[in-house]
Structure formats: C-alpha cells, structure tokens
N, C-alpha and C. Protein backbone atom coordinates (compact mmCIF):
# COMPACT_ATOMS: atom_id res chain seq x y z
N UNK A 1 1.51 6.90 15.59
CA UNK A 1 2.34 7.41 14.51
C UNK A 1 1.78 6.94 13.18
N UNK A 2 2.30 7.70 12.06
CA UNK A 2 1.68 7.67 11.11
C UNK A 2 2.84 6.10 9.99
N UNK A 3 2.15 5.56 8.85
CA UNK A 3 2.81 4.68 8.32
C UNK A 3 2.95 4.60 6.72
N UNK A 4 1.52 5.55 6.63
CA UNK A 4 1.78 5.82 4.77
C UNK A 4 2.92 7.16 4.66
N UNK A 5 3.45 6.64 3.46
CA UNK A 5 4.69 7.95 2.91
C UNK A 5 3.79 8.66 2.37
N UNK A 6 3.79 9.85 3.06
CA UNK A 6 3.54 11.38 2.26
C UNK A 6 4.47 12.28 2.32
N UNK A 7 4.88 11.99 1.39
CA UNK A 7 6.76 12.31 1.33
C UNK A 7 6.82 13.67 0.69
N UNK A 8 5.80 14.58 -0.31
CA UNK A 8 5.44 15.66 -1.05
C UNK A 8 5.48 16.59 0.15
N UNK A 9 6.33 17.71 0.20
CA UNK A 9 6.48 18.99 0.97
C UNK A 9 5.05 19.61 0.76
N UNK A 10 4.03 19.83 2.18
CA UNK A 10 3.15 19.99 1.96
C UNK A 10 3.35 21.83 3.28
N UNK A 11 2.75 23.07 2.50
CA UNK A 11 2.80 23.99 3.62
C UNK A 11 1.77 23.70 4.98
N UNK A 12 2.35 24.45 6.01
CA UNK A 12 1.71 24.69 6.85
C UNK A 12 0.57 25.34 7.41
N UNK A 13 -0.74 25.20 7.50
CA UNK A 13 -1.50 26.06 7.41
C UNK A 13 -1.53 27.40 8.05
N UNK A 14 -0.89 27.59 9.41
CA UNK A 14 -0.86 28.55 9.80
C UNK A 14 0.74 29.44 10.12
N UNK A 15 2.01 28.63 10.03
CA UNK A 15 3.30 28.57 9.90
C UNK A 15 3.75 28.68 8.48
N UNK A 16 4.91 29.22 8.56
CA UNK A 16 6.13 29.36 7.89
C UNK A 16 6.77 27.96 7.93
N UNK A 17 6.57 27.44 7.56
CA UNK A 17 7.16 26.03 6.92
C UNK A 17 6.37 24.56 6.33
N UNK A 18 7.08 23.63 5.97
CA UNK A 18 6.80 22.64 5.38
C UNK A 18 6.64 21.33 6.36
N UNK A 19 5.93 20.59 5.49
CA UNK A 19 5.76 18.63 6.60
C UNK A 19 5.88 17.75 5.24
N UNK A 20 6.82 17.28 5.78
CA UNK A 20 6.87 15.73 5.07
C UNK A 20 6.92 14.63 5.87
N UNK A 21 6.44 13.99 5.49
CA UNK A 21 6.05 12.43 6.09
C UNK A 21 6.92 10.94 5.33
N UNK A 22 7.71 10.95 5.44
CA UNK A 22 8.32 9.40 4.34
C UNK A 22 7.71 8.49 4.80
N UNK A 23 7.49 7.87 6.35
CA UNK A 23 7.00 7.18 6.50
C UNK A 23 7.94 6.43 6.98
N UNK A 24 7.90 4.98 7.25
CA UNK A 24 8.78 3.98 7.49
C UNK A 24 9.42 3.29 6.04
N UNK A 25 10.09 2.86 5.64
CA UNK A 25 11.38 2.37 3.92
C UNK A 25 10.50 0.96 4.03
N UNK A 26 9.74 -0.22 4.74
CA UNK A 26 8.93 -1.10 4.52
C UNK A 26 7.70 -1.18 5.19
N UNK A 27 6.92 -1.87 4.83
CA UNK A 27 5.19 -2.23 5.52
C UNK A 27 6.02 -3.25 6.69
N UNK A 28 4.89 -1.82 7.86
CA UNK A 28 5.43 -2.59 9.08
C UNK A 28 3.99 -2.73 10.16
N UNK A 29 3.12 -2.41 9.46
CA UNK A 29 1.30 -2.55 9.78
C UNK A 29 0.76 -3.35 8.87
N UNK A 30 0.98 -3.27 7.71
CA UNK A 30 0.09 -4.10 6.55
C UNK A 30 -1.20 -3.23 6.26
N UNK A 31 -0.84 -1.93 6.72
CA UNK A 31 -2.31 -0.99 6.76
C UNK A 31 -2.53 -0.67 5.48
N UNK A 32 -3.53 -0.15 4.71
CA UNK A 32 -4.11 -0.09 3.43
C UNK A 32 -2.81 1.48 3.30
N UNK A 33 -2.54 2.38 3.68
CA UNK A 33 -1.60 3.40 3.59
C UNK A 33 -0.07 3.11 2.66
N UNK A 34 0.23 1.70 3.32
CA UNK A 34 1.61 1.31 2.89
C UNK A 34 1.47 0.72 1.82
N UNK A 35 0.25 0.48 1.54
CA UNK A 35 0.33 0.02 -0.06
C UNK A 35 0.88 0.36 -1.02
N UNK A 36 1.17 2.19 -1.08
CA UNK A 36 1.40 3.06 -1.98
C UNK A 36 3.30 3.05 -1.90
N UNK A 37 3.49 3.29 -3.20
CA UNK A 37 5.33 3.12 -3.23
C UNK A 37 6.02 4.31 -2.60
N UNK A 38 6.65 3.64 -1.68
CA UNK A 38 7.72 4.27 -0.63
C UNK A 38 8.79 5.35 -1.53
N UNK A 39 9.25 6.14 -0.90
CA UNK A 39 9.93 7.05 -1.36
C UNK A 39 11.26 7.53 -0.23
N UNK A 40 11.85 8.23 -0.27
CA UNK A 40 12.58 8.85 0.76
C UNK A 40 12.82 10.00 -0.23
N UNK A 41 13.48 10.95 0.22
CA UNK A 41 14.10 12.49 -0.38
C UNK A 41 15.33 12.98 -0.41
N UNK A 42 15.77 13.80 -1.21
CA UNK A 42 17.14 14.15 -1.61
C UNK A 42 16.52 15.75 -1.03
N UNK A 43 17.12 16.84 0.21
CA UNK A 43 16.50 17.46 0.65
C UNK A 43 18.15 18.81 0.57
N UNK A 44 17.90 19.48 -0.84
CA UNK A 44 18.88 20.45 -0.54
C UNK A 44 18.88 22.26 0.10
N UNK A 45 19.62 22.82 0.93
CA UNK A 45 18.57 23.56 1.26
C UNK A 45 20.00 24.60 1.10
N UNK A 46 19.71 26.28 0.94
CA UNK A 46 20.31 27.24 0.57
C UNK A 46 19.42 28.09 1.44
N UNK A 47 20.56 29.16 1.99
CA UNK A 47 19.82 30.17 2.80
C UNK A 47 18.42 29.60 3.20
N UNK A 48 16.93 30.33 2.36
CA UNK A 48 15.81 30.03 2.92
C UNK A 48 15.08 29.21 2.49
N UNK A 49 16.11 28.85 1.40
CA UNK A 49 15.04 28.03 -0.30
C UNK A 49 15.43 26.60 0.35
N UNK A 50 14.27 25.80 -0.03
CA UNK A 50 14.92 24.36 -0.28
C UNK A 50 14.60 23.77 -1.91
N UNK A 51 15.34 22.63 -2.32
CA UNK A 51 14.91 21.88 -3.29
C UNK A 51 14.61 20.24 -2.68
N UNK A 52 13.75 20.33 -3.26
CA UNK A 52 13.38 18.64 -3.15
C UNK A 52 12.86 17.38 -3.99
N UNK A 53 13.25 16.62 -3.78
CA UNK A 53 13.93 15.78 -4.77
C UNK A 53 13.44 14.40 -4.18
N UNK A 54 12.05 13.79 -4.71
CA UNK A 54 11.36 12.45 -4.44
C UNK A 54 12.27 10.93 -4.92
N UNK A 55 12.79 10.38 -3.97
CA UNK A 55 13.73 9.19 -4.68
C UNK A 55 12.98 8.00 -4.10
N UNK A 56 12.03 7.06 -5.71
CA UNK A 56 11.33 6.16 -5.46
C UNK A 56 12.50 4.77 -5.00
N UNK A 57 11.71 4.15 -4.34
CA UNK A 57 12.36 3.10 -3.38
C UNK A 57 12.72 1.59 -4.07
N UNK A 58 14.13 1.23 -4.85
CA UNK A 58 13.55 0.42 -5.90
C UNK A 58 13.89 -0.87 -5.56
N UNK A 59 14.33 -1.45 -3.95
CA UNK A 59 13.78 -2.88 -3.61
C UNK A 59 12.89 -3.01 -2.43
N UNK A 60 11.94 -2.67 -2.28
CA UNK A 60 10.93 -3.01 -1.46
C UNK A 60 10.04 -4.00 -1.59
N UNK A 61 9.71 -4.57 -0.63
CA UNK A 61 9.05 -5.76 -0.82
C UNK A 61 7.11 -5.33 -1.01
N UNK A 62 7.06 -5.94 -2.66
CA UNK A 62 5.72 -5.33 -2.99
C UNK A 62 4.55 -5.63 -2.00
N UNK A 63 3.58 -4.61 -1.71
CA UNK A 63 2.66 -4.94 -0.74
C UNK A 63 1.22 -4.68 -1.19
N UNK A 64 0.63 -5.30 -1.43
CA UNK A 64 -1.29 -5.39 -2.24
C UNK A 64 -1.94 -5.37 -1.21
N UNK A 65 -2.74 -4.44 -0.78
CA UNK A 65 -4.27 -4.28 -0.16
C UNK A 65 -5.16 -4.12 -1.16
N UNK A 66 -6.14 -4.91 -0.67
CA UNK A 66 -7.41 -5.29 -1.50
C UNK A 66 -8.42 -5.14 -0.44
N UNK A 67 -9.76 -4.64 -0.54
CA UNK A 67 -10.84 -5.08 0.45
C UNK A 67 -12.08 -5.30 -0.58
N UNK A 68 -12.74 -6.53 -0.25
CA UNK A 68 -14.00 -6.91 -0.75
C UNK A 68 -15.32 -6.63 0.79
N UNK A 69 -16.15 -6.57 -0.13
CA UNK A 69 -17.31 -6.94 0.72
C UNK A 69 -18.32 -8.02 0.10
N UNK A 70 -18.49 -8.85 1.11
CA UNK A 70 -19.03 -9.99 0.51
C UNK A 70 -20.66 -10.32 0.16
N UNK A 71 -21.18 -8.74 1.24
CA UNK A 71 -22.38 -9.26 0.11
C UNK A 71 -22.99 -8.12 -0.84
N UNK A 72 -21.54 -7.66 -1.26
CA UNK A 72 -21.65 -7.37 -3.00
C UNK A 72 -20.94 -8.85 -3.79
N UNK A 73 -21.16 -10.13 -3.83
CA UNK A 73 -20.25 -10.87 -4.29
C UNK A 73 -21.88 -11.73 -4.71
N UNK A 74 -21.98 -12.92 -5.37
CA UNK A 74 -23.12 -13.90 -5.04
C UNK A 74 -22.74 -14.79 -4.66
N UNK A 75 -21.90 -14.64 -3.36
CA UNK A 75 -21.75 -15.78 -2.49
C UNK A 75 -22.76 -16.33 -1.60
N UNK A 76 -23.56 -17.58 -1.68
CA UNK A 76 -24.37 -17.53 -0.49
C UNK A 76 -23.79 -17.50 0.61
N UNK A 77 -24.22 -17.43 1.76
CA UNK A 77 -23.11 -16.84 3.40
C UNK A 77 -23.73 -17.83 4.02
N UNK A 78 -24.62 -19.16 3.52
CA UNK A 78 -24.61 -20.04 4.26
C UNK A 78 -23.82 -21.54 4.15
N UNK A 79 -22.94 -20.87 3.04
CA UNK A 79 -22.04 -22.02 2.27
C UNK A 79 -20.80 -21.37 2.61
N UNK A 80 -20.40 -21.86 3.77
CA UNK A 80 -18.89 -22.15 4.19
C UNK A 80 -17.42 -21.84 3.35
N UNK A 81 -17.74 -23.39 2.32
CA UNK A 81 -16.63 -23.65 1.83
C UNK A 81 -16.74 -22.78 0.19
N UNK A 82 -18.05 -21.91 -0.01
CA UNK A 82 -18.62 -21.10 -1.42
C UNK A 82 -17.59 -19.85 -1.06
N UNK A 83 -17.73 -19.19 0.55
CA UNK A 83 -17.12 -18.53 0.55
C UNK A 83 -15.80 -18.44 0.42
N UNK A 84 -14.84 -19.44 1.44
CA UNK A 84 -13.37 -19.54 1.33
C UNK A 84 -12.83 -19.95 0.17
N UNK A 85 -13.92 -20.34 -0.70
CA UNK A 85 -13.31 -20.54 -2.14
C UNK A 85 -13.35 -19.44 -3.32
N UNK A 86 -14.41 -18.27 -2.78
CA UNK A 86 -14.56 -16.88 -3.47
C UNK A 86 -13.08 -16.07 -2.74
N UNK A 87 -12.94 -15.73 -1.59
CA UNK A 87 -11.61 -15.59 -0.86
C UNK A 87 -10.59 -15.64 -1.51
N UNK A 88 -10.27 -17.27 -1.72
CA UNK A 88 -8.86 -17.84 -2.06
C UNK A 88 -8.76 -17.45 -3.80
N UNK A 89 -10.25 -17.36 -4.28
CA UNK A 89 -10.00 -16.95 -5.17
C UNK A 89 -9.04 -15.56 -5.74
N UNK A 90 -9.75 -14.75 -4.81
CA UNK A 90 -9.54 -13.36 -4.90
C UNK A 90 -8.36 -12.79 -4.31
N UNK A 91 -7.86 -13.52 -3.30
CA UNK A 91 -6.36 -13.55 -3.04
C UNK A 91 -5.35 -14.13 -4.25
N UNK A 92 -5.98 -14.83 -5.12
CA UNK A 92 -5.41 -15.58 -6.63
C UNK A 92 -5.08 -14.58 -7.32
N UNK A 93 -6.07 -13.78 -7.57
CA UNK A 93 -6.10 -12.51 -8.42
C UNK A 93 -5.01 -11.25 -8.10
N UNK A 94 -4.90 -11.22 -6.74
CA UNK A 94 -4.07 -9.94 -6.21
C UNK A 94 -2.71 -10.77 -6.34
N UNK A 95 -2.19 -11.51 -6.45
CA UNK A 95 -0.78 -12.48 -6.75
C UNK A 95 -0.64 -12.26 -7.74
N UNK A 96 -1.43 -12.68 -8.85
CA UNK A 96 -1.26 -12.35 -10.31
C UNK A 96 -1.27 -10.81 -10.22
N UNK A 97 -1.99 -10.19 -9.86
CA UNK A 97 -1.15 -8.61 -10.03
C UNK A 97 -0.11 -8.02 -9.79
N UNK A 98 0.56 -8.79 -8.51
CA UNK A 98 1.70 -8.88 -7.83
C UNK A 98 2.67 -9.12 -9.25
N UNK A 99 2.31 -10.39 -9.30
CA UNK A 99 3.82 -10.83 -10.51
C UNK A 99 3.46 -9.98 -12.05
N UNK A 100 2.60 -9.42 -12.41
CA UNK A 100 2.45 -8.09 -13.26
C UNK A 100 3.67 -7.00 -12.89
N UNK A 101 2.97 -6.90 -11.41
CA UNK A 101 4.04 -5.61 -11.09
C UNK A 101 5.63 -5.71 -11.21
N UNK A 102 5.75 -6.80 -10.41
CA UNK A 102 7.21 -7.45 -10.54
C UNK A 102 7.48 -7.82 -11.43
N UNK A 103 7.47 -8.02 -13.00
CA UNK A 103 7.72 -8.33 -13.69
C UNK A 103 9.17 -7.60 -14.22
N UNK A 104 9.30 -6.57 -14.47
CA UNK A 104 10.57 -5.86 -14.40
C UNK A 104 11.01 -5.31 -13.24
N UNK A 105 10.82 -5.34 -12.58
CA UNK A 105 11.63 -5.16 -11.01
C UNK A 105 12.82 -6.25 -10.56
N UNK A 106 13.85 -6.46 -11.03
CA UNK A 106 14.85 -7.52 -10.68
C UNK A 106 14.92 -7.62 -9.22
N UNK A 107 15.16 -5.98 -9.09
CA UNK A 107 15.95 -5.70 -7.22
C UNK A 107 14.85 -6.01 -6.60
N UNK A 108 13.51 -6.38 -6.70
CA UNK A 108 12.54 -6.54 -5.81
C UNK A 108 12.73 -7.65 -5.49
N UNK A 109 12.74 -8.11 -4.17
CA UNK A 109 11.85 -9.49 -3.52
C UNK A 109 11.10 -10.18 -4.15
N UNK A 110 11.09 -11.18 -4.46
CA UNK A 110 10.40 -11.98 -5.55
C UNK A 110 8.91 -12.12 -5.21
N UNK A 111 8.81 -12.54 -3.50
CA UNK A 111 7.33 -12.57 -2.72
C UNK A 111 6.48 -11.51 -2.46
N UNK A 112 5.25 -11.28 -2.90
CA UNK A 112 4.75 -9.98 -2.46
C UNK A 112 4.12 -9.91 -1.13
N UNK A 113 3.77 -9.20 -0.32
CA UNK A 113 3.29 -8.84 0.56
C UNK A 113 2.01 -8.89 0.42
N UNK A 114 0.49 -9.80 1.06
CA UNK A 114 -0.61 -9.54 0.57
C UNK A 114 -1.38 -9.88 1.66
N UNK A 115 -2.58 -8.46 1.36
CA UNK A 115 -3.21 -8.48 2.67
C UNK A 115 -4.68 -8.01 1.71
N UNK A 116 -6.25 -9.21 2.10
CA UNK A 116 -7.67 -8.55 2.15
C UNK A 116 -7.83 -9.13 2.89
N UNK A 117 -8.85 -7.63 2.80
CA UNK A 117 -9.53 -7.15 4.24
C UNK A 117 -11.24 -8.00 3.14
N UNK A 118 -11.88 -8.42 4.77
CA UNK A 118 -13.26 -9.01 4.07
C UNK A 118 -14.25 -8.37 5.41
N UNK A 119 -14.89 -7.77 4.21
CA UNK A 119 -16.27 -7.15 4.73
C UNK A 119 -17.20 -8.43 5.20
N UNK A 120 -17.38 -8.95 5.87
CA UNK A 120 -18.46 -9.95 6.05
C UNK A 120 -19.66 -9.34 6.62
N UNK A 121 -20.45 -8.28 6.86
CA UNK A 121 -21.29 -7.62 7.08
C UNK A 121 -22.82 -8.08 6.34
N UNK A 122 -23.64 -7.74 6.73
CA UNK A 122 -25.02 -8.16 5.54
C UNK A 122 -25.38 -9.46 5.84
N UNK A 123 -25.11 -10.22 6.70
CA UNK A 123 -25.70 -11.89 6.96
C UNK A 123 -24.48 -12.73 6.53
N UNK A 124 -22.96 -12.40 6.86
CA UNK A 124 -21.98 -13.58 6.53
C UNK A 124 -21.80 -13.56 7.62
C-alpha cells in the first residue's frame, strides 16, 4: 500500500472517474513520500459533479527526510569519527529547519520527526 498523500483528484486513464490517495493522517514508514504535508478532503458531490475541497492537516507531527551521499561530502571514509561527526552534523541542520517550520505552528508537536538516509557508496 501506498503512504504519500496524493490527495489532488487525479482522472482515470482509461475510465470515467477519479483517484485520490490521502494517504495515512501521520508518518507511519518514515518513507521520503510522507515528508510532504498531509491533507484529507471535504468531498461534495451532486448528481454527477463533485467539488473538492483540500483540508491541510494542522497538528501533525513534522517529519524531515534528508538524503546525503557521502562521497559528495570531503569526508575522508577512513576516519570513523570525521564521518559521524559530518552526520550528526547534518542531522543538526534538518532540526534547525524543523524549529523554522514550527515556529508558528502552536497545534504542532513540538518534536519533529527526522529521518537521513546516508549514501555510503564510493569507498565508505
């Protein structure tokens, strides 16, 4: 099953009708998909018409995907503690974006949700 909201009434390619996807209301994979802000719909429908109506989700607990690859970085990959300290760095950085975001969000969860992904590929 699917986990990012694609909540936008999208047609059918070969049918008479529409697909929407909301998704699940929180990150329940941590997959790079759920990163994007949740929605649900106000879905009114008359005879054949519908209207629809995107209602953004306004306490969810914020969720940051980030992916690096490390040897775009000048980390040497034979220094251990060079790397987990480029890492922790860069997990530093996505927090501080976190509390950017949250900054006017009262109803939000104060903690963000944070997930990188590390390319270690290339000799790490």
């Amino acid at each position: 099953h699917e986990h990012d909201c694609l909540i936008d009434p999208t047609p059918h390619d070969t049918h008479r009708f529409y697909l929407t996807q909301p998704g699940s209301s929180i990150a329940t994979s941590l997959s790079e998909g759920e990163a994007i802000r949740k929605h649900v719909a106000l879905v009114e429908i008359r005879d054949r018409e519908f209207r629809f109506t995107k209602l953004p989700l306004e306490t969810v607990r914020l969720f940051l995907f980030e992916t690096i690859k490390l040897k775009d970085s000048n980390v040497n990959p034979n220094r251990e503690d060079k790397v987990e300290a480029y890492m922790t760095e860069k997990v530093g950085e996505i927090i501080e974006k976190a509390k950017e975001q949250l900054r006017d969000k009262d109803r939000c969860p104060r903690l963000p949700l944070v997930r990188l992904r590390v390319d270690y590929s290339g000799g790490y």
